[in-house]
Protein backbone atom coordinates (compact mmCIF):
# COMPACT_ATOMS: atom_id res chain seq x y z
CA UNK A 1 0.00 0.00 0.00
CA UNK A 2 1.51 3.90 -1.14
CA UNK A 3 1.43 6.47 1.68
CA UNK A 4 -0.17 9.69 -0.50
CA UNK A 5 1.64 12.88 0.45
CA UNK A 6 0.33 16.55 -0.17
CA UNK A 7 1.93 19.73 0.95
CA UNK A 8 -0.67 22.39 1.95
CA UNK A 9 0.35 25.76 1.09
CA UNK A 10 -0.09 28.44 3.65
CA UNK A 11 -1.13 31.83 2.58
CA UNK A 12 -1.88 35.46 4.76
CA UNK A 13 -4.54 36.97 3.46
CA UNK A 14 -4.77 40.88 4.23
CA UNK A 15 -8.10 42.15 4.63
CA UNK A 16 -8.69 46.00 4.50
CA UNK A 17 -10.43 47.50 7.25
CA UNK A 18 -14.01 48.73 5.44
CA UNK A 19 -15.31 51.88 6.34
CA UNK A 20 -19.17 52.22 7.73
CA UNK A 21 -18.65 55.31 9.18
CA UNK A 22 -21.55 57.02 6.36
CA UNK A 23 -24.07 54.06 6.69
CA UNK A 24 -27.07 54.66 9.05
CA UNK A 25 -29.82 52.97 10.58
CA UNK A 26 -32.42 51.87 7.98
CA UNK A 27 -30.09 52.42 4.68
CA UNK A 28 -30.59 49.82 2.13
CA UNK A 29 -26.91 47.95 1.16
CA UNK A 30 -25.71 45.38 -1.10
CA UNK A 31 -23.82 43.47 0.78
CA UNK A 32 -20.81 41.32 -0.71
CA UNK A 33 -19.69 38.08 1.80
CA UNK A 34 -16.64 36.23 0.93
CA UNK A 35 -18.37 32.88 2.13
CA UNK A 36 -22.05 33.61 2.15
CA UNK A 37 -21.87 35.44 -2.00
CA UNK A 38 -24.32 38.30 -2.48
CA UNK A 39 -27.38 39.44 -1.24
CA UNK A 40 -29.35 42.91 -0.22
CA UNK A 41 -30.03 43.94 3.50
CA UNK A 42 -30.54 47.02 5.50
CA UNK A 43 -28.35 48.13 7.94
CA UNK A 44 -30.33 47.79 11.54
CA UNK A 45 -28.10 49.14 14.17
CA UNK A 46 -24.05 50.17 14.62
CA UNK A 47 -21.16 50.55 17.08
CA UNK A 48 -20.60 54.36 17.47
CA UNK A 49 -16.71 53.35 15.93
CA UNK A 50 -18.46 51.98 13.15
CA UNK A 51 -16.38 48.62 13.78
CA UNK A 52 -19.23 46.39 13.72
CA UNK A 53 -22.65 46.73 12.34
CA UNK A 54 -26.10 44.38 12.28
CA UNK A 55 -28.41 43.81 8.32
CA UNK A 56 -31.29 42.68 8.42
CA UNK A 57 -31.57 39.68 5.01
CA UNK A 58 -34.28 41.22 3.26
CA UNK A 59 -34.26 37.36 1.91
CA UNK A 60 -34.40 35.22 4.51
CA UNK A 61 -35.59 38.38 7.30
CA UNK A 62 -32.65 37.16 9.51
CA UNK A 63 -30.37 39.73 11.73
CA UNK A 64 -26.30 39.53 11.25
CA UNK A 65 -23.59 41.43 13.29
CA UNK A 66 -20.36 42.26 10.87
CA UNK A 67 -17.02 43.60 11.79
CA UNK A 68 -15.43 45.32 9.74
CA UNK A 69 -12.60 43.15 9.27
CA UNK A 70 -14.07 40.26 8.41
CA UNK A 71 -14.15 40.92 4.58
CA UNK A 72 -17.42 41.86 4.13
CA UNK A 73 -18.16 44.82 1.66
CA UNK A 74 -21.38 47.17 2.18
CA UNK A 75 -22.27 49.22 -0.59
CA UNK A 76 -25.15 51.91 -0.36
CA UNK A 77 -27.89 51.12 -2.71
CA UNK A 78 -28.63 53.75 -4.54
């Protein structure tokens, strides 16, 4: 019996800080998730830094919290 061998690559991944600072309670966003894909929401609540921030899925009517360096991209829909 062969013994398989793989060598796993190991990567850092830099993720840039977003900035929430001009989204407000009840604006409508596209929101981009590197794991969950696309989908539309409105922004529900916010830390005063801006750091983290709760959607609401207008799909699925479920409630998220976000930081902002987790990847995720808001964009204001306009």
């Amino acid at each position: 019996m062969k013994k398989r061998t793989s060598a796993v690559a190991t990567s850092t991944t830099t993720i840039d800080a977003q900035n929430w600072t001009t989204l407000a309670p009840g604006d409508k966003v596209h929101v981009q998730h590197p794991e969950m894909g696309k989908f539309q929401a409105v922004v529900d609540d916010k830390t005063h830094d801006s750091h983290a921030i709760w959607i609401l899925r207008e799909d699925l009517g479920e409630r998220r919290v976000f930081t902002n360096l987790e990847g995720v991209r808001l964009v204001p829909k306009t």
